[in-house]
C-alpha atoms as a PDB file:
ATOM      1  CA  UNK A   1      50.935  38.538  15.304  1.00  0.00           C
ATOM      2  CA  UNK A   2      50.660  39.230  11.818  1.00  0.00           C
ATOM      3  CA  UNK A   3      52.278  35.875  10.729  1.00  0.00           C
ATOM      4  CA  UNK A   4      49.789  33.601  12.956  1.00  0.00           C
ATOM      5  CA  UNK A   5      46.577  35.357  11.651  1.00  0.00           C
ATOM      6  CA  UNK A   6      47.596  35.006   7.780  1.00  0.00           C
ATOM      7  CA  UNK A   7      47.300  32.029   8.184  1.00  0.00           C
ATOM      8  CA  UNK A   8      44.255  31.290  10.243  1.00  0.00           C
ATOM      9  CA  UNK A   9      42.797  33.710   7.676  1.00  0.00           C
ATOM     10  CA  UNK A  10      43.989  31.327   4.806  1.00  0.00           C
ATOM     11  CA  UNK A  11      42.344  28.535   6.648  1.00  0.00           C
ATOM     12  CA  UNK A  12      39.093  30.320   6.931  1.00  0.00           C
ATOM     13  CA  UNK A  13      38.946  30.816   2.985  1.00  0.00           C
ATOM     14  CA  UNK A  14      39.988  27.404   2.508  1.00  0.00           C
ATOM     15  CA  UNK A  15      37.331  26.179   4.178  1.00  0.00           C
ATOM     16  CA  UNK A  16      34.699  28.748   2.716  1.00  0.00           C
ATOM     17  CA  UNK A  17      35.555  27.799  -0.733  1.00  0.00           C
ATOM     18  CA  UNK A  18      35.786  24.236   0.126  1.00  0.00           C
ATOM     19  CA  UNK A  19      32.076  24.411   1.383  1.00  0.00           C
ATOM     20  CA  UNK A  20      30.553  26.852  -1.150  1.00  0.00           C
ATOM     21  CA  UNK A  21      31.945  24.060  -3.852  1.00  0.00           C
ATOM     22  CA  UNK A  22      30.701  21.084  -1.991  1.00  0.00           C
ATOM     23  CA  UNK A  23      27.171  22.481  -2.033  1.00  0.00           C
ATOM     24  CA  UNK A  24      27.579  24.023  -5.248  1.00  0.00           C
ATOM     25  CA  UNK A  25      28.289  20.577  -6.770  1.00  0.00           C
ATOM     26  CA  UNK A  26      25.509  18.930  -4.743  1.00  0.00           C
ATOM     27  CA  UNK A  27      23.097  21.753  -5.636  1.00  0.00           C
ATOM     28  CA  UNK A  28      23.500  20.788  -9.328  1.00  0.00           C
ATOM     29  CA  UNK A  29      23.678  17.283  -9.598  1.00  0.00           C
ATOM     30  CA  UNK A  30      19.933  18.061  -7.586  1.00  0.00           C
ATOM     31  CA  UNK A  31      18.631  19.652 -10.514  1.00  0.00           C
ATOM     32  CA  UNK A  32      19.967  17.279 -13.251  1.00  0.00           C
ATOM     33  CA  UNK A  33      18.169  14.698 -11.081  1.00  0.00           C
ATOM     34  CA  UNK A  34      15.065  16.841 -10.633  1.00  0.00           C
ATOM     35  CA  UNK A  35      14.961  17.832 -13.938  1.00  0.00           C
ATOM     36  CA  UNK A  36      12.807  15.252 -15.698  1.00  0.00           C
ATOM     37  CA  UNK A  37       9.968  16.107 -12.453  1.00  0.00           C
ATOM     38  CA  UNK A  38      10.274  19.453 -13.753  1.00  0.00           C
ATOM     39  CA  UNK A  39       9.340  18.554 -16.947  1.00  0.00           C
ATOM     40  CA  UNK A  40       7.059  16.309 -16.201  1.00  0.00           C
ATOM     41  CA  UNK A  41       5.285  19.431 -14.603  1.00  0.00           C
ATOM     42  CA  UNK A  42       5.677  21.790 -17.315  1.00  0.00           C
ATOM     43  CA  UNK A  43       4.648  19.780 -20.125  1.00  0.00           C
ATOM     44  CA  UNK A  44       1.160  19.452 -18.160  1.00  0.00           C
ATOM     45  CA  UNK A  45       0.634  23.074 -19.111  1.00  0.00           C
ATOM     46  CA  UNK A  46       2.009  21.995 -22.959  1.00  0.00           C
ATOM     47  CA  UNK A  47      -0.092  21.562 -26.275  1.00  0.00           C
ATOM     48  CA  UNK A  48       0.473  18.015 -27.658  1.00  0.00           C
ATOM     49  CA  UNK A  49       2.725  18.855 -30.551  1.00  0.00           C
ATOM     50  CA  UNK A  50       5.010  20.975 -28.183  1.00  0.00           C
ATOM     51  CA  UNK A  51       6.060  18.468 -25.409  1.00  0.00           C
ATOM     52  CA  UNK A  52       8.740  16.589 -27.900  1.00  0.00           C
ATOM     53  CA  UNK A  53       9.905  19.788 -29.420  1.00  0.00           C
ATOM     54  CA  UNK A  54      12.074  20.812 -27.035  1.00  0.00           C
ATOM     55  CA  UNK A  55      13.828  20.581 -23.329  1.00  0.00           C
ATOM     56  CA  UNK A  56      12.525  23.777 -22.665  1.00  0.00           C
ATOM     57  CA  UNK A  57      10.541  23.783 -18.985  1.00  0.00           C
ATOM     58  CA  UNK A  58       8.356  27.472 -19.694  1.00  0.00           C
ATOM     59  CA  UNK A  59       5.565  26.710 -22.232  1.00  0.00           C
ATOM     60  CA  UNK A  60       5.209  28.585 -25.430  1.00  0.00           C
ATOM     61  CA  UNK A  61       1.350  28.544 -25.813  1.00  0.00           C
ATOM     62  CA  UNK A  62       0.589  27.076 -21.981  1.00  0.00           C
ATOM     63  CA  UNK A  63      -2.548  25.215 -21.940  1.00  0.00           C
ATOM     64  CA  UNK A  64      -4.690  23.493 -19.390  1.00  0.00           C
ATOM     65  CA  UNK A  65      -6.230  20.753 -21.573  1.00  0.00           C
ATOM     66  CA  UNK A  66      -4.256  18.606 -20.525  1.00  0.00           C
ATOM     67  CA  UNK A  67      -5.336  19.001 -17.226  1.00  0.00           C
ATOM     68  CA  UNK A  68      -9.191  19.306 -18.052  1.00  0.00           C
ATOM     69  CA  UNK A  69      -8.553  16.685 -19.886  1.00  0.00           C
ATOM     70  CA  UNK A  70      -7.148  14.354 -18.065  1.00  0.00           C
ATOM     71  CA  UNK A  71      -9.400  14.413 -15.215  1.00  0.00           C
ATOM     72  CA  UNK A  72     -12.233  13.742 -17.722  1.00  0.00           C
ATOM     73  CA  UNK A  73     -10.137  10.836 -18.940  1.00  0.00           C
ATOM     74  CA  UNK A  74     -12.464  10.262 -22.023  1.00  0.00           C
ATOM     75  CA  UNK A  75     -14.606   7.483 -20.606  1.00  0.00           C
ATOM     76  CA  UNK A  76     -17.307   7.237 -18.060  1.00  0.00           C
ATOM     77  CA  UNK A  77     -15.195   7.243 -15.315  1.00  0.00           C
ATOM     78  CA  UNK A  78     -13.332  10.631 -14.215  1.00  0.00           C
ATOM     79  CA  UNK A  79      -9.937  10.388 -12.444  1.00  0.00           C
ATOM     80  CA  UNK A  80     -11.050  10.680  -9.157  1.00  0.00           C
ATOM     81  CA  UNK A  81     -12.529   7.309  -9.288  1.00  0.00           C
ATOM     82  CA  UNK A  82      -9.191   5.950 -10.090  1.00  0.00           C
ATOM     83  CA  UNK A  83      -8.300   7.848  -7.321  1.00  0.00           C
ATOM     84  CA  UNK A  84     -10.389   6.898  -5.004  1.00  0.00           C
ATOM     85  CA  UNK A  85     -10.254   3.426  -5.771  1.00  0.00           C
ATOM     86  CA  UNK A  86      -6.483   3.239  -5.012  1.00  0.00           C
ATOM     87  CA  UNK A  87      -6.762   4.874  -1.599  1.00  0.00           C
ATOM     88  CA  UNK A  88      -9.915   1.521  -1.379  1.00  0.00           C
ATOM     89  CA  UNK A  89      -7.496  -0.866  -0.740  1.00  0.00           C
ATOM     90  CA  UNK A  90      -3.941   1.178   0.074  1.00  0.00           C
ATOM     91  CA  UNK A  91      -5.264   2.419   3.417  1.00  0.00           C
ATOM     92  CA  UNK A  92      -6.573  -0.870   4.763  1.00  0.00           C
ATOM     93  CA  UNK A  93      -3.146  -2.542   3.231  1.00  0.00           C
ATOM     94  CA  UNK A  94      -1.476   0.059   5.136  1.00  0.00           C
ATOM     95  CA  UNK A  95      -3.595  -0.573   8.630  1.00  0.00           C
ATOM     96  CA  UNK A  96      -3.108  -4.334   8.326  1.00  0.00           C
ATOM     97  CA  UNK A  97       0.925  -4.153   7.600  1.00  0.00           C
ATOM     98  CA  UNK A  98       1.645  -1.795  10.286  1.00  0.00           C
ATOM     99  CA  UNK A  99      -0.342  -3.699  12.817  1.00  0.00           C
ATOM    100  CA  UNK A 100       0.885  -7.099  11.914  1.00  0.00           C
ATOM    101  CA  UNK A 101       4.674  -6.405  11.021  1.00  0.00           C
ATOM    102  CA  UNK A 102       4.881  -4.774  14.797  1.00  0.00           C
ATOM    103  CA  UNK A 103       3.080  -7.951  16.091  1.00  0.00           C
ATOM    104  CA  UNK A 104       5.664 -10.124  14.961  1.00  0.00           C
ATOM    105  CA  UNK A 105       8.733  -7.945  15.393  1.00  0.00           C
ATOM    106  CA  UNK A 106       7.376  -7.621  18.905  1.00  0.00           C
ATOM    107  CA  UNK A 107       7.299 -11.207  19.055  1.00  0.00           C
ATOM    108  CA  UNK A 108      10.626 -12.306  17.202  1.00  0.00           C
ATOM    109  CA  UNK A 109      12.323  -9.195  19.054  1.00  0.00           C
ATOM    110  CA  UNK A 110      11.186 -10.030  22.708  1.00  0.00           C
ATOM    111  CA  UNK A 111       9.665 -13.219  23.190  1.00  0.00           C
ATOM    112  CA  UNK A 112      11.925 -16.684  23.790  1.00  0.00           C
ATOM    113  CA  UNK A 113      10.587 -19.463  21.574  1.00  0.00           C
ATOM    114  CA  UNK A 114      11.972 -22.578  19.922  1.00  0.00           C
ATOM    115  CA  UNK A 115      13.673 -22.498  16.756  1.00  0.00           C
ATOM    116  CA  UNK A 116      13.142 -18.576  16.260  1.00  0.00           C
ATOM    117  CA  UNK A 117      16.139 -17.852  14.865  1.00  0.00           C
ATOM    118  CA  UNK A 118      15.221 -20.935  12.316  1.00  0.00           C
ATOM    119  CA  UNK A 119      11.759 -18.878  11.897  1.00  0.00           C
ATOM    120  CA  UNK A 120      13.816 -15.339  11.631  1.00  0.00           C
ATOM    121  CA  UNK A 121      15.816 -16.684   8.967  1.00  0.00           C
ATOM    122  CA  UNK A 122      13.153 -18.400   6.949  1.00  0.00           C
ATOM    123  CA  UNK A 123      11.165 -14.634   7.037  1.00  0.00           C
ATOM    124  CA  UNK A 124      13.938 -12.669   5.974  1.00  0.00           C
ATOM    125  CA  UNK A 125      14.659 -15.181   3.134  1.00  0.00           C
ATOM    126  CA  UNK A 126      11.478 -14.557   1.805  1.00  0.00           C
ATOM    127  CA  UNK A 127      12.471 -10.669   1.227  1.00  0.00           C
ATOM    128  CA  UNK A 128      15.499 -12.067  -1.307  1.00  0.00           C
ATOM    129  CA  UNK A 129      12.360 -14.189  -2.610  1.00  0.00           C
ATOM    130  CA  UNK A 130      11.130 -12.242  -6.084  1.00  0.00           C
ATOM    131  CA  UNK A 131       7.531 -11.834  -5.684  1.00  0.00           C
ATOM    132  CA  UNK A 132       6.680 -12.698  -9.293  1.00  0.00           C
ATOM    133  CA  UNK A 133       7.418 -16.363  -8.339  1.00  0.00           C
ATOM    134  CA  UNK A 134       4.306 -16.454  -6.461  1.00  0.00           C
ATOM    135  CA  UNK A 135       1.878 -15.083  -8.977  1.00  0.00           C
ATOM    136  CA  UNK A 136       0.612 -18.094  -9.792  1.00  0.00           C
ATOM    137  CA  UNK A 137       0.180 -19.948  -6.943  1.00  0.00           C
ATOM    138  CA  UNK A 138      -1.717 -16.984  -4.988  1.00  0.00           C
ATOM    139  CA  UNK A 139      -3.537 -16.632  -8.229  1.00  0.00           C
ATOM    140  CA  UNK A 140      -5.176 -19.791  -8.333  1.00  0.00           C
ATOM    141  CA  UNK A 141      -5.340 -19.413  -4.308  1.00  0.00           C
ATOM    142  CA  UNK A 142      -7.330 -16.565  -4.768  1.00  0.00           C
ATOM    143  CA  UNK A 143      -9.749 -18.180  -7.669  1.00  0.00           C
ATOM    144  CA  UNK A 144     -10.899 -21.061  -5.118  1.00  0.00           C
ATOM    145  CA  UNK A 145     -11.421 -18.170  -2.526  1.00  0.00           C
ATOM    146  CA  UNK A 146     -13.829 -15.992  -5.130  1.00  0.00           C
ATOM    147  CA  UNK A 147     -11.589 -12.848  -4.718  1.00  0.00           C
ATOM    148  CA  UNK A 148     -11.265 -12.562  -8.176  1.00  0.00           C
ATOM    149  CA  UNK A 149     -12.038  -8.691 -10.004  1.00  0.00           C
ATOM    150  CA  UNK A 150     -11.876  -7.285  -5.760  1.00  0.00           C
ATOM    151  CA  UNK A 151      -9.319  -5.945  -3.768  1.00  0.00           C
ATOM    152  CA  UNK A 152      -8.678  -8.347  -1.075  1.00  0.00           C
ATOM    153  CA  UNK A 153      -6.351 -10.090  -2.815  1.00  0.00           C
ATOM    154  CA  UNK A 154      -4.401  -6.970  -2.646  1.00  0.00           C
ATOM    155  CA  UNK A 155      -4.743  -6.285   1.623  1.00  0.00           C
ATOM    156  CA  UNK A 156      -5.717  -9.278   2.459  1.00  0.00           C
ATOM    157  CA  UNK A 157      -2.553 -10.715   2.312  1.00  0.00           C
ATOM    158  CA  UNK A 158      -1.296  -8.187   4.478  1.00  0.00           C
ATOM    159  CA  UNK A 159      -2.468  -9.006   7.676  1.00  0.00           C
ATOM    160  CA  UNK A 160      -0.519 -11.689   8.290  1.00  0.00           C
ATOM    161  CA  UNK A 161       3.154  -9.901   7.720  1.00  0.00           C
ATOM    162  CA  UNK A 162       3.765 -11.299   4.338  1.00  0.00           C
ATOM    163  CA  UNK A 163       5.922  -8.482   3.493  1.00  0.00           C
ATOM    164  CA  UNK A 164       9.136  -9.561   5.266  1.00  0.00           C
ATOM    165  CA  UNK A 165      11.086  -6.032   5.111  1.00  0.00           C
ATOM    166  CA  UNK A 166       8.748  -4.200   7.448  1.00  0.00           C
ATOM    167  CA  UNK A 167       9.046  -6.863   9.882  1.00  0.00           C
ATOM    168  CA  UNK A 168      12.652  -6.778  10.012  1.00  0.00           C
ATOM    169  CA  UNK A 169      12.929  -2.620   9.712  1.00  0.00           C
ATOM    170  CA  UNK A 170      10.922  -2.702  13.375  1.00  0.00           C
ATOM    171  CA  UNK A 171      12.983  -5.866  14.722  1.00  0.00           C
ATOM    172  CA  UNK A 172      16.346  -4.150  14.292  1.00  0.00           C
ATOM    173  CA  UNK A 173      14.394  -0.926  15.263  1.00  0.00           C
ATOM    174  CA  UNK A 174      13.461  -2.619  18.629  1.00  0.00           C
ATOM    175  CA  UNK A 175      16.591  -4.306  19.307  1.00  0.00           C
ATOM    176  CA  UNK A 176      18.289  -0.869  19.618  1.00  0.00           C
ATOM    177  CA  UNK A 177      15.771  -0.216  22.376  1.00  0.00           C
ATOM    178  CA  UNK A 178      16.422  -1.397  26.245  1.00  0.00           C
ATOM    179  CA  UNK A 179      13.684  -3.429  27.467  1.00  0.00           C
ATOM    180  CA  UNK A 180      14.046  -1.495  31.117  1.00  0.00           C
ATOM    181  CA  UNK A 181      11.074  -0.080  30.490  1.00  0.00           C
ATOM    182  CA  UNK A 182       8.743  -3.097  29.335  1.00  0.00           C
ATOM    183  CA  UNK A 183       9.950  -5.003  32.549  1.00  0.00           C
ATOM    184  CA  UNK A 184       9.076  -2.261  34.685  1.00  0.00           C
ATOM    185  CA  UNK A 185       5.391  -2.380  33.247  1.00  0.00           C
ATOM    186  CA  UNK A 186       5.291  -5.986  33.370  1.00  0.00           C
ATOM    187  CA  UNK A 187       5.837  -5.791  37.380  1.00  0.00           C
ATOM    188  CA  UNK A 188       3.573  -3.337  37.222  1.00  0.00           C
ATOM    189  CA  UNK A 189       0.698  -5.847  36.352  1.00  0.00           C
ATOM    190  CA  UNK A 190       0.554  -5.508  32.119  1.00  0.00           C
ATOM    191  CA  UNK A 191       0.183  -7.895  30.349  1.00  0.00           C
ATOM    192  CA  UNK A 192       2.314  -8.286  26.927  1.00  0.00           C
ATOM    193  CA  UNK A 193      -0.166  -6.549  24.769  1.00  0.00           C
ATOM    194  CA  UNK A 194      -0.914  -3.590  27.032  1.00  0.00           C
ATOM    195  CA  UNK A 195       3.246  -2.961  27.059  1.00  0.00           C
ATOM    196  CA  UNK A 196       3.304  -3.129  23.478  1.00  0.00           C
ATOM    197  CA  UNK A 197       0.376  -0.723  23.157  1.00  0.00           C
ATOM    198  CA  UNK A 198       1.338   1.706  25.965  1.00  0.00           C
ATOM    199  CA  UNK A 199       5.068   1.433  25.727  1.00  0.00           C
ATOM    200  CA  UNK A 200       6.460  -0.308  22.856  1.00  0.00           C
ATOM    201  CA  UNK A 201       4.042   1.812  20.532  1.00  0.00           C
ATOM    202  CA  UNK A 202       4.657   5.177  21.648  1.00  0.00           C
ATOM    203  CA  UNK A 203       9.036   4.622  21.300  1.00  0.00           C
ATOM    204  CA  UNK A 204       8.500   2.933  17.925  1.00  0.00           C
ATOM    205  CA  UNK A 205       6.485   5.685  16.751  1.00  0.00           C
ATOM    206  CA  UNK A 206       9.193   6.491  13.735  1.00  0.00           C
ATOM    207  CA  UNK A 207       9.503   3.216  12.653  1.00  0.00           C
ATOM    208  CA  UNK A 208       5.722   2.713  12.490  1.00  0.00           C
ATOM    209  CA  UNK A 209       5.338   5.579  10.643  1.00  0.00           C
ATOM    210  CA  UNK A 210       8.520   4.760   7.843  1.00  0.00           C
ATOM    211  CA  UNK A 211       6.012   1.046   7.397  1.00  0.00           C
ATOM    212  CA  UNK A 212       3.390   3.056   6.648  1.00  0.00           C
ATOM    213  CA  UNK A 213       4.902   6.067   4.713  1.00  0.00           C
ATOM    214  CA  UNK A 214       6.914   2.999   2.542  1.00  0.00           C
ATOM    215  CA  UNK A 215       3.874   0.977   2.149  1.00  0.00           C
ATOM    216  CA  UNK A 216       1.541   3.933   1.275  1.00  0.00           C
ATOM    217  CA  UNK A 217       4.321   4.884  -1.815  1.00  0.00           C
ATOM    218  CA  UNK A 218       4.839   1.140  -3.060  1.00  0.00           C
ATOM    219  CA  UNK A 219       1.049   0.438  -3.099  1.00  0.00           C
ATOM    220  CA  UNK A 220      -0.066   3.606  -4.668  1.00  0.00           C
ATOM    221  CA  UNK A 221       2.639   2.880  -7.667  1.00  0.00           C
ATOM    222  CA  UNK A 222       2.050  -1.252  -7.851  1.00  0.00           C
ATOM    223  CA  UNK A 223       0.752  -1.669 -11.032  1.00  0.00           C
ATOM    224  CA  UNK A 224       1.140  -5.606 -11.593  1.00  0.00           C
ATOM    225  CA  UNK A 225      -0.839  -6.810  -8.619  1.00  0.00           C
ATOM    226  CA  UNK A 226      -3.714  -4.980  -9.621  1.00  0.00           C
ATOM    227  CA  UNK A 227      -3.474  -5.597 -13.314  1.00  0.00           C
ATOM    228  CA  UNK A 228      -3.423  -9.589 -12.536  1.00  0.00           C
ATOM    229  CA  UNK A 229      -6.400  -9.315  -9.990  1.00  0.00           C
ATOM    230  CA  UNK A 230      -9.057  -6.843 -11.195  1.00  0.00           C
ATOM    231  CA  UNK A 231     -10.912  -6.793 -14.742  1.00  0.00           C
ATOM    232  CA  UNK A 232     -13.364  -4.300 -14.146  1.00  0.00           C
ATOM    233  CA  UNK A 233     -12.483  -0.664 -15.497  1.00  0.00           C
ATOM    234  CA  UNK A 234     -14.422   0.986 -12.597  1.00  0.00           C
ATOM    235  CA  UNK A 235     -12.138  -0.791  -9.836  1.00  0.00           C
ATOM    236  CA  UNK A 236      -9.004   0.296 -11.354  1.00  0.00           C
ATOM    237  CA  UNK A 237      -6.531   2.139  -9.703  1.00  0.00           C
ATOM    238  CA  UNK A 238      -3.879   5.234 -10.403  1.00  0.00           C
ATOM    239  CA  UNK A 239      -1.384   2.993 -12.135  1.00  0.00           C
ATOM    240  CA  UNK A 240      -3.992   1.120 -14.326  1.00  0.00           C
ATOM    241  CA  UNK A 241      -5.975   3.857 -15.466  1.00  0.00           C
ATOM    242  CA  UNK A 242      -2.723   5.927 -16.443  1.00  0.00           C
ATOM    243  CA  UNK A 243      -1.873   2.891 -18.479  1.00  0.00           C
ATOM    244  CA  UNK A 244      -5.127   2.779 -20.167  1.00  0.00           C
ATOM    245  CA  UNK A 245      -4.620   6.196 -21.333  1.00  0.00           C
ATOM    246  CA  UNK A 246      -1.914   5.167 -23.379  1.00  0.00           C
ATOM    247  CA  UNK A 247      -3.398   4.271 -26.490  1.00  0.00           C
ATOM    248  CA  UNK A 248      -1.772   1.847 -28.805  1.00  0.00           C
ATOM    249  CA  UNK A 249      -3.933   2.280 -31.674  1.00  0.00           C
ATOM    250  CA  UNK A 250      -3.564   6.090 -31.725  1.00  0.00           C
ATOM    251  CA  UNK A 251      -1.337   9.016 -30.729  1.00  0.00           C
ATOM    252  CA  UNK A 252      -1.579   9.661 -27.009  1.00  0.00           C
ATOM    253  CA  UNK A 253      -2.370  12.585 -25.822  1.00  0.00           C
ATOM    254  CA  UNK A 254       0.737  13.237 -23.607  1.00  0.00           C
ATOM    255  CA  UNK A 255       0.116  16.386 -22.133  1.00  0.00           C
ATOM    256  CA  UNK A 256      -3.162  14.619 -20.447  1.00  0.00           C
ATOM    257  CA  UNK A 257      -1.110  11.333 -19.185  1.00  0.00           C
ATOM    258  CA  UNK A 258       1.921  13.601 -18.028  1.00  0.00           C
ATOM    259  CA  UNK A 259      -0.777  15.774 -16.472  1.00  0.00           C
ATOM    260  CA  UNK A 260      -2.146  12.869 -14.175  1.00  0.00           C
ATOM    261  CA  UNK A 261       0.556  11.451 -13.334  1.00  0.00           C
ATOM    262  CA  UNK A 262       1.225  14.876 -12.028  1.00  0.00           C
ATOM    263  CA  UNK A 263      -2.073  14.183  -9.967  1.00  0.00           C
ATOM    264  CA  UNK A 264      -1.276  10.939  -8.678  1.00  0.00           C
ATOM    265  CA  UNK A 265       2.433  11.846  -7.334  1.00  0.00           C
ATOM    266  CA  UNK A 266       0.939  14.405  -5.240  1.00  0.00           C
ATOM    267  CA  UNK A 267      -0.563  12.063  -2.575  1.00  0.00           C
ATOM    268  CA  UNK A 268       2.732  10.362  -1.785  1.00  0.00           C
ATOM    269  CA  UNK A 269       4.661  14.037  -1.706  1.00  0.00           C
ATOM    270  CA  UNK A 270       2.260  15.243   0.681  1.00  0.00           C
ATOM    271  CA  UNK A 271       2.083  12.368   2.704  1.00  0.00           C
ATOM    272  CA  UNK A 272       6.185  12.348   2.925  1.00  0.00           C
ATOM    273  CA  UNK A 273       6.386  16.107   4.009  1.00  0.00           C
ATOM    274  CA  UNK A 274       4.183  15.841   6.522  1.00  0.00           C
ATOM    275  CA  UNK A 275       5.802  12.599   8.155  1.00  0.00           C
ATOM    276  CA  UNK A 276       9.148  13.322   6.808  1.00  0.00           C
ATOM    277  CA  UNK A 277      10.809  14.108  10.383  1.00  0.00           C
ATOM    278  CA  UNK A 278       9.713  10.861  11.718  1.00  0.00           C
ATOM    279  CA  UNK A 279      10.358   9.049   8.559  1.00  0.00           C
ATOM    280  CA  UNK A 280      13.978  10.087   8.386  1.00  0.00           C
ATOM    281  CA  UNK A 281      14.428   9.304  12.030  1.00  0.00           C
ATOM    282  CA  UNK A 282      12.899   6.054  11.857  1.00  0.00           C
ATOM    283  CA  UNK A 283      15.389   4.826   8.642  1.00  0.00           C
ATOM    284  CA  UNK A 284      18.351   6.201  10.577  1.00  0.00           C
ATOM    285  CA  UNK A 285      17.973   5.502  14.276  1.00  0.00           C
ATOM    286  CA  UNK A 286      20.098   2.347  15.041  1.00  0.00           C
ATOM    287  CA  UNK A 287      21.743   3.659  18.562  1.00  0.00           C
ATOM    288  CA  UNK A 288      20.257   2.766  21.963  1.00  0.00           C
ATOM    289  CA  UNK A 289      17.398   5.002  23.332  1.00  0.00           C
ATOM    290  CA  UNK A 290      16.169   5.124  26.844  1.00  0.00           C
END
């Protein structure tokens, strides 16, 4: 008896230490990674002269001028404009791509037309496309149309699926889904919009909400888009007016740019804890659901 329990007992350990070094490992390859957020934090709270003097996190003389600061941002606009003006344009670019990339996954995913694997293929080769080859083009585009120094050149755009990814994320989302259901409705009288509205929608839910949650992260942090397209301080957004705090001419004041960039990561953070759950499921669903 005492031979077949050493070594079940040997096993256990085995396995405890295995486990308790896996996530010990894990656990501080987190921190290394987390570590410059940390900072980031902490020298918020730091006088100017102290950020660069060491990697220490605690503050020797904490401050919040930085934060005061910051907010005031030295001109005539405080930060909240900038903040404001970003969420101007991200939540109607957010609106228009999730409503248009399901239209057309809805279409490419379910509907029989000619050449749509020709069509399929052309829109995913436009996500290997790099944007910046466009700039020009959608530029001058955008001078005919008077859009200049506004933000529909920034959501505009969106509402007719021009960002490729998020239609393919809900086509392969939808292909792992049997169309049982959508054929039953369909005998049932509805037409194609009414079952993707009452019950396409509702089973997508997770992928809808990883379009948005991506979207919402990308837009608030695109800083070229809306450096090409807007020339009025009091339109610019997060990204720009953290730029503009960084003074060429003159030392920055670090402790008040590290400070609102603090600000501005605390949208997206929120915004991904509190759809986390269905974000995760909706990047890592790919079996068949009923």
């Amino acid at each position: 008896m005492s031979l077949i329990t050493a070594p079940r007992r040997d096993v256990a350990w085995f396995g405890r230490f295995s486990a308790l070094l896996r996530y010990g490992v894990l656990i501080g390859v987190g921190l290394i990674m987390l570590y410059p957020l940390f900072w980031m934090v902490a020298a918020s709270f730091k006088p100017n002269h102290e950020i660069f003097g060491s990697v220490s996190l605690w503050p020797q003389d904490p401050t919040m001028d930085g934060v005061v600061k910051g907010w005031r941002t030295g001109t005539e606009y405080s930060f909240a404009t900038y903040l404001l003006n970003s969420f101007a344009f991200i939540i109607p670019k957010v609106v228009l791509t999730v409503v248009s990339s399901v239209l057309v996954a809805f279409g490419f995913a379910r509907f029989r037309m000619p050449g749509k694997q020709l069509w399929f293929a052309l829109m995913v080769a436009t996500i290997l496309l790099p944007k910046s080859v466009l700039l020009i083009p959608q530029y001058l585009m955008f001078r005919e149309f008077g859009w200049l120094d506004t933000y529909l050149p920034l959501y505009v755009p969106c509402a007719f699926a021009t960002d490729g990814f998020f239609v393919f994320m809900v086509v392969q989302f939808l292909r792992g889904i049997p169309p049982d259901m959508e054929e039953a409705a369909v005998i049932d009288g509805c037409n194609s919009l009414q079952v993707l509205w009452h019950v396409v929608v509702p089973v997508i839910m997770p992928a809808i909400i990883s379009v948005a949650l991506f979207q919402f992260m990308w837009s608030l942090n695109d800083f070229l888009y809306p450096l090409i397209y807007l020339s009025s301080v009091g339109k610019y957004p997060v990204a720009l007016a953290l730029k503009m705090a960084i003074d060429v001419t003159e030392a920055t004041a670090w402790n008040q740019v590290l400070a609102m960039s603090t600000i501005a990561l605390l949208p997206s953070l929120i915004v991904f804890f509190l759809a986390q759950k269905y974000f995760v499921e909706g990047i890592t669903s790919g079996s068949v659901k009923g």
